[in-house]
N, C-alpha and C. Protein backbone atom coordinates (compact mmCIF):
# COMPACT_ATOMS: atom_id res chain seq x y z
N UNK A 1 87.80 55.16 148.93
CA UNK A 1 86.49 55.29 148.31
C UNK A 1 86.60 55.91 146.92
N UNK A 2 87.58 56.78 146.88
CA UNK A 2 87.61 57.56 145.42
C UNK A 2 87.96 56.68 144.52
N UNK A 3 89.02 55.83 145.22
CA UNK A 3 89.96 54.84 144.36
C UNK A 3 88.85 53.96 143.24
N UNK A 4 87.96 53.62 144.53
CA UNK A 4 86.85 52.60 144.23
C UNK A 4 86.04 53.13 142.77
N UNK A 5 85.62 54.18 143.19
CA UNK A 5 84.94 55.16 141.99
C UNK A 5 85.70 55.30 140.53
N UNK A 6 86.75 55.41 140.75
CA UNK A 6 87.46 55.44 139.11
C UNK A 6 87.76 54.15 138.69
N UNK A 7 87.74 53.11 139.99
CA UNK A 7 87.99 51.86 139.50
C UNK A 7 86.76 51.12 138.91
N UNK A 8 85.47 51.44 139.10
CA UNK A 8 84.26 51.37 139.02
C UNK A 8 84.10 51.82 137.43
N UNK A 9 84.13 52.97 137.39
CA UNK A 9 83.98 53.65 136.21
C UNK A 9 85.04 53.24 135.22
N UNK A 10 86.17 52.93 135.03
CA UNK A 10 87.05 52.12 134.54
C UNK A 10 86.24 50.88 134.02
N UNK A 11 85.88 49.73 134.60
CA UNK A 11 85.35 48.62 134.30
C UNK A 11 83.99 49.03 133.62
N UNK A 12 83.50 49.98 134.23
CA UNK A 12 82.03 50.37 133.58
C UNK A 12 82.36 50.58 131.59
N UNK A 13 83.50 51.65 131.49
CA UNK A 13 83.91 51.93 130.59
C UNK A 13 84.34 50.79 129.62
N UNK A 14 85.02 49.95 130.00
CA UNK A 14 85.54 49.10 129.72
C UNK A 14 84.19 47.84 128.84
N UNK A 15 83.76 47.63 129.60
CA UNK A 15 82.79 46.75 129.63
C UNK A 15 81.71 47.72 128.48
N UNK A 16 81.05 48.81 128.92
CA UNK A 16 80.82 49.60 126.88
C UNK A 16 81.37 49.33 125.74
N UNK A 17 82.60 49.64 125.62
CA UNK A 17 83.97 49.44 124.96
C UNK A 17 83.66 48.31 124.07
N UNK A 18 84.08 47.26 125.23
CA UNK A 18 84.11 45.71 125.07
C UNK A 18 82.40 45.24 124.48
N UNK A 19 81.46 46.21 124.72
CA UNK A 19 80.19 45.49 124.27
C UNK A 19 79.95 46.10 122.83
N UNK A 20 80.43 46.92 122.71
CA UNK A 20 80.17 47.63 121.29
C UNK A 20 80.85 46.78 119.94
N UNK A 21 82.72 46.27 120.82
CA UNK A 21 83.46 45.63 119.76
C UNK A 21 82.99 43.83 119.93
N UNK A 22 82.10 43.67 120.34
CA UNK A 22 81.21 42.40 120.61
C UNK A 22 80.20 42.28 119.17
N UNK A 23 79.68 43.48 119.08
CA UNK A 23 78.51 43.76 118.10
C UNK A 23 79.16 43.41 116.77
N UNK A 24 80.35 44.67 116.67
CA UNK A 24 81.29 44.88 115.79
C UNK A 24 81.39 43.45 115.05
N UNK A 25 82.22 42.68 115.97
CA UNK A 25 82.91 41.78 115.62
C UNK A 25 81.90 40.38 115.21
N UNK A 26 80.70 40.97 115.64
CA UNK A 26 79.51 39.61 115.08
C UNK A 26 79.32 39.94 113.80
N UNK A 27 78.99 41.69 113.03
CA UNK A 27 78.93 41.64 111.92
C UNK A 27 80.35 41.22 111.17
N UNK A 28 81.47 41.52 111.69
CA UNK A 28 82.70 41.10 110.82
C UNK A 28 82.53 39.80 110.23
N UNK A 29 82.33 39.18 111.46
CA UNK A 29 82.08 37.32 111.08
C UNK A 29 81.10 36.72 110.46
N UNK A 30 79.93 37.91 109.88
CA UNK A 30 79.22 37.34 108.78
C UNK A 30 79.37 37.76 107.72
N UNK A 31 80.57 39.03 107.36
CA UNK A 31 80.76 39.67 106.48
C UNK A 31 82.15 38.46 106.14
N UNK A 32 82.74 38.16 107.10
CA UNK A 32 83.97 37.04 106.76
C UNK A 32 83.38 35.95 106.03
N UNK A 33 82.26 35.33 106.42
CA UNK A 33 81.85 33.91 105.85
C UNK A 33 80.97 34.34 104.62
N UNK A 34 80.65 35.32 104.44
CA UNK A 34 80.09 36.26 102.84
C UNK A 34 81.27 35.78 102.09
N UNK A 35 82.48 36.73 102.66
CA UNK A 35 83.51 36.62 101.72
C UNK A 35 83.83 35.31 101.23
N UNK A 36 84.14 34.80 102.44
CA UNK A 36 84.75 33.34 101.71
C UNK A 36 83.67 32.67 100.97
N UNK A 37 82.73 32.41 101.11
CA UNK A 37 81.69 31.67 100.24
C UNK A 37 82.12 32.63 98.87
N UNK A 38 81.66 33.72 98.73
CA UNK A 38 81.97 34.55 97.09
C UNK A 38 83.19 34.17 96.40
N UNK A 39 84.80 34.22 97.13
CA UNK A 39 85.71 34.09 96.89
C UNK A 39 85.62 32.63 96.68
N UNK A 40 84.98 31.65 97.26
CA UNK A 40 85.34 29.93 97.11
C UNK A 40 83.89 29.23 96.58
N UNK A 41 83.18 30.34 95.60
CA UNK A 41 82.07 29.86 95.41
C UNK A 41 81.90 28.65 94.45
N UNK A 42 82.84 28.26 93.82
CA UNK A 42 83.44 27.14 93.00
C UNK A 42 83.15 25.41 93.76
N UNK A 43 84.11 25.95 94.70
CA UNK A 43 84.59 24.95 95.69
C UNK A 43 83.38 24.48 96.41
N UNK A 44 82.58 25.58 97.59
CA UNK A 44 81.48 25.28 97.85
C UNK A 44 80.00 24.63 97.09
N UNK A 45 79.82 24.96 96.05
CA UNK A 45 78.80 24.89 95.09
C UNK A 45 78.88 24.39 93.99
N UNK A 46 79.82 23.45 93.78
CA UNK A 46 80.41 22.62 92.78
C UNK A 46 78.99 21.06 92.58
N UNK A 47 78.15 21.57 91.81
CA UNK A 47 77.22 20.99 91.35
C UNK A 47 77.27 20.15 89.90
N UNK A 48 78.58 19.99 89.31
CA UNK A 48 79.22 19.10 88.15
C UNK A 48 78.34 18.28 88.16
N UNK A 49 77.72 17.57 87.24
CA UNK A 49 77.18 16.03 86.68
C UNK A 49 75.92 16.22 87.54
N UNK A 50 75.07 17.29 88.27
CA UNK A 50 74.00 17.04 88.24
C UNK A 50 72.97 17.55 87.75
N UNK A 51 71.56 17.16 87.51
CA UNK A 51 70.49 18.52 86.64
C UNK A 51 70.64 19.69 87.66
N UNK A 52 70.83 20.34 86.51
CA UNK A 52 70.23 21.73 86.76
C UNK A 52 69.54 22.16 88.19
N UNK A 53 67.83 21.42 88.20
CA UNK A 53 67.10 21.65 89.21
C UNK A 53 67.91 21.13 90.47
N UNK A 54 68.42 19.83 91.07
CA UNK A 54 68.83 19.78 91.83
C UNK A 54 70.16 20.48 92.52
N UNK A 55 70.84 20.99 90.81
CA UNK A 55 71.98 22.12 91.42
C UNK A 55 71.27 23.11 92.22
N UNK A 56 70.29 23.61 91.72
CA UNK A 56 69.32 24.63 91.99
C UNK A 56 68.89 24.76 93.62
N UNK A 57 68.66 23.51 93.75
CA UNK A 57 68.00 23.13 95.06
C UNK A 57 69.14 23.09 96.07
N UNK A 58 69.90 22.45 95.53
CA UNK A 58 71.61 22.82 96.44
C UNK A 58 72.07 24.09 96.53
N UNK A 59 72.23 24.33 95.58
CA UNK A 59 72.67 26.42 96.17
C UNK A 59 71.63 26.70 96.89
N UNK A 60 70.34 26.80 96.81
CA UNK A 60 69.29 27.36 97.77
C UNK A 60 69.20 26.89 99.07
N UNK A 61 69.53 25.67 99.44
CA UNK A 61 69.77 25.09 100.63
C UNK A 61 70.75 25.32 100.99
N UNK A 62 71.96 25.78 100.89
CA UNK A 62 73.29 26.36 101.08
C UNK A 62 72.81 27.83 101.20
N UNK A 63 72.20 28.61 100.35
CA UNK A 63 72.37 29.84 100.92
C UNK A 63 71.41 30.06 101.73
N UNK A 64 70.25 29.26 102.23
CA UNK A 64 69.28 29.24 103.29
C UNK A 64 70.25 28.94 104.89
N UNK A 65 70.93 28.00 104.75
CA UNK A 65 71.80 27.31 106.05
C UNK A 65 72.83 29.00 106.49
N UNK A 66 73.48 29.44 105.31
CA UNK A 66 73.76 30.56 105.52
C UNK A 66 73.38 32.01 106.05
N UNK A 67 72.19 31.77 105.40
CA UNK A 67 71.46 33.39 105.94
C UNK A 67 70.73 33.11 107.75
N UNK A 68 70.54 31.16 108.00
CA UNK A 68 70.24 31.90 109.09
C UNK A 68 71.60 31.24 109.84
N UNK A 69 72.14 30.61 110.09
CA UNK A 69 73.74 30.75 110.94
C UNK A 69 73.98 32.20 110.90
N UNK A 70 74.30 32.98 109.84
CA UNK A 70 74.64 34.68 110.10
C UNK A 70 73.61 35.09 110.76
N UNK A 71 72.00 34.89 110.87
CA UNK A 71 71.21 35.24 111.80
C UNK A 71 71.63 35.11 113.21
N UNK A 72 71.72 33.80 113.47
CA UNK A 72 72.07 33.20 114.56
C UNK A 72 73.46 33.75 115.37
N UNK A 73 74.46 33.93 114.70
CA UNK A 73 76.09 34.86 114.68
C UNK A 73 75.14 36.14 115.52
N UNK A 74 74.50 36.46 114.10
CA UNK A 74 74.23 38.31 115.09
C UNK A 74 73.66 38.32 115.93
N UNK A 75 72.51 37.54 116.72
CA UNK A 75 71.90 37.54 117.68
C UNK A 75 72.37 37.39 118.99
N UNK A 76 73.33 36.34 118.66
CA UNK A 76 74.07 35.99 119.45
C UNK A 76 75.52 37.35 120.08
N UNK A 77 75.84 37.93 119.09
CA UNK A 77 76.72 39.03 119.38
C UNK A 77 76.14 39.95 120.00
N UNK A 78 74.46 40.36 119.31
CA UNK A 78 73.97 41.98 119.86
C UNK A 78 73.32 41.38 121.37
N UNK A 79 72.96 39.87 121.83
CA UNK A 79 72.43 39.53 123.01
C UNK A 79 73.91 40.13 124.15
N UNK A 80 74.91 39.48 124.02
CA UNK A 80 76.16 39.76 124.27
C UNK A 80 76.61 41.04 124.78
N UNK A 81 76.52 42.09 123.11
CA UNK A 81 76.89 43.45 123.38
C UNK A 81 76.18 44.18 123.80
N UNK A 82 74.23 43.74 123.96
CA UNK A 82 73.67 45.14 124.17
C UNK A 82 73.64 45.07 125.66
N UNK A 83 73.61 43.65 126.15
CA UNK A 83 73.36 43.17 127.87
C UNK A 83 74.61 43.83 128.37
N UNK A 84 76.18 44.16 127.66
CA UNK A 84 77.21 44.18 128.51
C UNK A 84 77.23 46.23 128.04
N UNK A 85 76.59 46.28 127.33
CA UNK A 85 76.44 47.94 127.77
C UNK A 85 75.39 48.55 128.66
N UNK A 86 74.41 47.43 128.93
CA UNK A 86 73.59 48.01 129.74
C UNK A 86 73.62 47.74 131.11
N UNK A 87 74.42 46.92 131.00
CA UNK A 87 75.13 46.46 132.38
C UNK A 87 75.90 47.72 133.00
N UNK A 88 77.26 47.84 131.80
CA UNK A 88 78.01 49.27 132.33
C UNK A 88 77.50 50.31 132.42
N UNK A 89 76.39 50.69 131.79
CA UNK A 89 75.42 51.73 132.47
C UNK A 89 74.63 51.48 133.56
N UNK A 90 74.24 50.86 133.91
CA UNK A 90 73.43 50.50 135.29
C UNK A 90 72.11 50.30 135.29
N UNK A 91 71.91 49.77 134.06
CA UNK A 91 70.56 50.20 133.56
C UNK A 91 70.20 48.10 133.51
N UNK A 92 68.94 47.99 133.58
CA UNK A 92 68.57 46.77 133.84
C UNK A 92 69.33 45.66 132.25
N UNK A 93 69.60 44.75 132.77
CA UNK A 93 70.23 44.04 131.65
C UNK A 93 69.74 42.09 131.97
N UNK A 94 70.28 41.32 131.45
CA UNK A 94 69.88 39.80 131.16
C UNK A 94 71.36 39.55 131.75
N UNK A 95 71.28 38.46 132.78
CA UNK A 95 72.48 37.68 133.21
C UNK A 95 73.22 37.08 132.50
N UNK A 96 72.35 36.51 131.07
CA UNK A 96 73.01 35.58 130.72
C UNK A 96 74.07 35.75 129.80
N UNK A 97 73.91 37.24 129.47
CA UNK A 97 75.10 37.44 128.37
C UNK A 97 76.67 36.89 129.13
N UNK A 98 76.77 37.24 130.31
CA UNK A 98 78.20 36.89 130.97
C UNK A 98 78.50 35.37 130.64
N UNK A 99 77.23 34.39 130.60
CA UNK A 99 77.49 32.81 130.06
C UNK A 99 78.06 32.79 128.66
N UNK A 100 76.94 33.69 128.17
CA UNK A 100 77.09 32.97 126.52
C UNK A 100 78.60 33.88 126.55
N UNK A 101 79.03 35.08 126.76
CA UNK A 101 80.39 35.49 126.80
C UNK A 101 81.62 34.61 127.02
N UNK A 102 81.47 33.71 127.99
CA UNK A 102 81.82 32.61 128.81
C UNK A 102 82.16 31.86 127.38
N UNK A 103 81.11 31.05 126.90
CA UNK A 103 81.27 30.04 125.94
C UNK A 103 81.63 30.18 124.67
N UNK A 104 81.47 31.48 123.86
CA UNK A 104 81.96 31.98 123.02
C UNK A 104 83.51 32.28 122.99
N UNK A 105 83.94 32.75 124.18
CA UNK A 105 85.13 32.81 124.65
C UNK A 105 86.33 31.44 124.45
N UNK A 106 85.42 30.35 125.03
CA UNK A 106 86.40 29.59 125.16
C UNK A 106 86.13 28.33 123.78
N UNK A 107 85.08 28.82 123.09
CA UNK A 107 84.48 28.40 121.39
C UNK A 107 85.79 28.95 120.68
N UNK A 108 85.99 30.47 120.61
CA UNK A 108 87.18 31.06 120.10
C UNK A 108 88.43 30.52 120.27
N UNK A 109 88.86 30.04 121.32
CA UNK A 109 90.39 29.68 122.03
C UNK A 109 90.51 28.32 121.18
N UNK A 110 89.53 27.46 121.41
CA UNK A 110 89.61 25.97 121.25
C UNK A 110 89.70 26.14 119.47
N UNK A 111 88.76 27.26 118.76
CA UNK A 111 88.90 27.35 117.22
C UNK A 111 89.92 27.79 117.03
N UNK A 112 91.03 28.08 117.47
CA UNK A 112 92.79 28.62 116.96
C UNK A 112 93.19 27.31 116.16
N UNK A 113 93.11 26.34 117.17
CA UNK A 113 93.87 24.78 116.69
C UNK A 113 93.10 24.48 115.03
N UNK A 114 92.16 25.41 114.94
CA UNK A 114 92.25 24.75 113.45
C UNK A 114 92.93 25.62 112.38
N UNK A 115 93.92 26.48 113.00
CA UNK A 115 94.73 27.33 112.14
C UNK A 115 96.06 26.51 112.08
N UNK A 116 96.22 25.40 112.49
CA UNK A 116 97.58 24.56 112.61
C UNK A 116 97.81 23.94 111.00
N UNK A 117 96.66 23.75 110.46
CA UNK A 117 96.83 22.88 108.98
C UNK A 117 97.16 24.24 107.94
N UNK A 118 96.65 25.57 108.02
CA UNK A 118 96.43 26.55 107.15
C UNK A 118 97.78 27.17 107.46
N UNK A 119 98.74 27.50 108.72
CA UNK A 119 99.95 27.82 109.00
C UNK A 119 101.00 27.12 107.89
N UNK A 120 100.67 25.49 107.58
CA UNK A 120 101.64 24.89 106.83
C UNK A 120 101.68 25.39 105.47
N UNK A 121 100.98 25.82 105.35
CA UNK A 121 100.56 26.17 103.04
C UNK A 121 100.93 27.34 103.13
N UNK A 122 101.66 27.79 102.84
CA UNK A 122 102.85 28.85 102.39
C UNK A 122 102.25 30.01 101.61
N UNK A 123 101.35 29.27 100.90
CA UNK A 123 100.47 30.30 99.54
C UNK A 123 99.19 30.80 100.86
N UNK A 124 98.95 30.30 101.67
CA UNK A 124 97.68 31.04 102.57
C UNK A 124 98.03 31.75 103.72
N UNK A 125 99.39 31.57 103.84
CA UNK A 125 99.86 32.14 105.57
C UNK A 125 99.63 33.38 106.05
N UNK A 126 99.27 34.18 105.21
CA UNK A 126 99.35 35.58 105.37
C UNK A 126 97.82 35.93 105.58
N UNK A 127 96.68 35.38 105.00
CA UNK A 127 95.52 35.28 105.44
C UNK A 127 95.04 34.74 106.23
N UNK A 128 96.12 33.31 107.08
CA UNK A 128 95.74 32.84 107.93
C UNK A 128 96.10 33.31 108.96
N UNK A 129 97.60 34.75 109.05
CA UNK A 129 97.74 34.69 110.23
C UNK A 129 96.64 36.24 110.50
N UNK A 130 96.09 36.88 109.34
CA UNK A 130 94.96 37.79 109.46
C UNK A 130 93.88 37.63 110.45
N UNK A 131 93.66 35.91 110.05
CA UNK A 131 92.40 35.25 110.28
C UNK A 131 92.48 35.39 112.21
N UNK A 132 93.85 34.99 112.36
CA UNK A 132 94.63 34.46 113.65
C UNK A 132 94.27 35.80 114.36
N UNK A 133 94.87 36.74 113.86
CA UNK A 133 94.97 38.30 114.57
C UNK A 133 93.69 38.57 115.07
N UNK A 134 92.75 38.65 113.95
CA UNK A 134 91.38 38.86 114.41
C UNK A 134 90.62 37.83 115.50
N UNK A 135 90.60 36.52 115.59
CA UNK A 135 89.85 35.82 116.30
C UNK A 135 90.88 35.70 117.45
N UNK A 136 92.38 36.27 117.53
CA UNK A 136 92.94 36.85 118.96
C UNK A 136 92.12 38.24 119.56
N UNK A 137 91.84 38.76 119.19
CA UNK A 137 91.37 40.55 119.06
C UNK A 137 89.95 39.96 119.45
N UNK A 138 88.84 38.58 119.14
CA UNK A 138 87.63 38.28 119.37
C UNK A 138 87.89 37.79 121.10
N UNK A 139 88.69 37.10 121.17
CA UNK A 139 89.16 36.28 122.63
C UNK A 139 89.19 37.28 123.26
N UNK A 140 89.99 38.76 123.27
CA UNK A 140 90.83 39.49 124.11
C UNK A 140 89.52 40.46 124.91
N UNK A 141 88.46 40.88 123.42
CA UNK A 141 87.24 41.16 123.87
C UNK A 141 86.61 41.21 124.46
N UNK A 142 86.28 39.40 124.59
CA UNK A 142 85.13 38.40 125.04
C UNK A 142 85.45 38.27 126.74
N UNK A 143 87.28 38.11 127.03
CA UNK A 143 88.04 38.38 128.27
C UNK A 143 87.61 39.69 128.84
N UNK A 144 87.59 40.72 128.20
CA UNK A 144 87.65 42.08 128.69
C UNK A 144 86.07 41.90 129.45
N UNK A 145 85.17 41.58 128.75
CA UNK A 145 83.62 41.09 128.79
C UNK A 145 83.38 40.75 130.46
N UNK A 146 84.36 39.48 130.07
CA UNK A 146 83.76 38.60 131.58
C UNK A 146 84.62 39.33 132.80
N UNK A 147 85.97 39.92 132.54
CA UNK A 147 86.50 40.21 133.83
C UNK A 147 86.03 41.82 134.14
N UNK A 148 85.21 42.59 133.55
CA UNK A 148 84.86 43.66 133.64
C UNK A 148 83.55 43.28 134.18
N UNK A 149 82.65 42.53 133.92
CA UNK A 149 81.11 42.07 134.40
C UNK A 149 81.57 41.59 135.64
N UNK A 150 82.66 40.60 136.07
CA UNK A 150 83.26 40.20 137.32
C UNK A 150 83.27 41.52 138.62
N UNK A 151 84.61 42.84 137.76
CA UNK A 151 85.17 43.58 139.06
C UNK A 151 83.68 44.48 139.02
N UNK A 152 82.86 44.61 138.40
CA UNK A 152 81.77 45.61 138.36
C UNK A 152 81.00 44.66 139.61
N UNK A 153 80.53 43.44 139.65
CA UNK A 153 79.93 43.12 140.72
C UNK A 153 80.43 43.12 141.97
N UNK A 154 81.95 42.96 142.00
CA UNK A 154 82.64 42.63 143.11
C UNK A 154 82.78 44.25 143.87
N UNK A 155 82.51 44.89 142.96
CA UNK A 155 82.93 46.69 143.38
C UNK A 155 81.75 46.53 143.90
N UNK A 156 80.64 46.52 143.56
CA UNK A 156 79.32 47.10 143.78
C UNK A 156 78.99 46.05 144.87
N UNK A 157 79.05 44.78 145.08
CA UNK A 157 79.04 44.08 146.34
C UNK A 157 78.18 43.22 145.91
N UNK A 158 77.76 43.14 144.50
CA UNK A 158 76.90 42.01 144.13
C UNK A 158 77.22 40.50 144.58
N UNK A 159 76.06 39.94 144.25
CA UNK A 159 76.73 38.38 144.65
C UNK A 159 76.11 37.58 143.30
């Protein structure tokens, strides 16, 4: 029974932990796609040979698509992190964060394979394997997430 109790509180802990670096890691990823747009604002927004106004209308529709996808990013993280801390507290929470945890999870795994073209260019490797570290560190999270929401029900006898 004691065993049960620290093993309990363990996952409880865990699963805080894991919901806080959930939050964390939603603002990183709109502070990441900030960056790169600023840093590649050339590339993205390359409005050559047209008027003015319609350049105009293109950056604004670009930074509209932007502000709400980063909406959408954070909502999606704090639905995530605030359900999986209020879970480990015991305090009433939404089921569904353990799904969207679920799909984000395996969104992350399946997005590695597009680090296979950026590994080859020699001049980016070092930001790509940054890129790599971090969206390993998002997976390992998102894991901690679902198998801590798992032993917390299985302790407690949920179904």
């Amino acid at each position: 029974m004691n065993t049960e109790k620290a093993e309990l509180r363990r996952y409880e802990d865990d699963l805080n932990v894991s919901g806080t670096g959930v939050i964390i890691l939603g603002a990183w990823s709109i502070i990441r796609v900030l960056i790169e747009l600023f840093m590649n604002t050339k590339e993205y927004l390359n409005f050559d040979g047209e008027d003015p106004d319609s350049a105009m209308m293109g950056m604004v529709l670009v930074i509209a698509i932007i502000v709400v996808v980063s909406f959408v990013i954070m909502k999606i993280h704090l639905y995530i992190g605030l359900n999986a801390m209020r879970a480990a507290k015991g305090r009433e929470h939404k089921e569904g964060y353990f799904v969207a945890a679920i799909i984000i999870a395996v969104l992350s795994v399946l997005s590695l394979a597009t680090y296979a073209e950026d590994l080859q260019d020699l001049d980016k490797i070092d930001t790509t394997l940054a890129s790599i570290l971090v969206d390993i560190t998002t997976i390992y999270i998102f894991i901690v997430v679902i198998v801590s929401s798992i032993r917390i029900k299985k302790i407690k006898g949920e179904s």
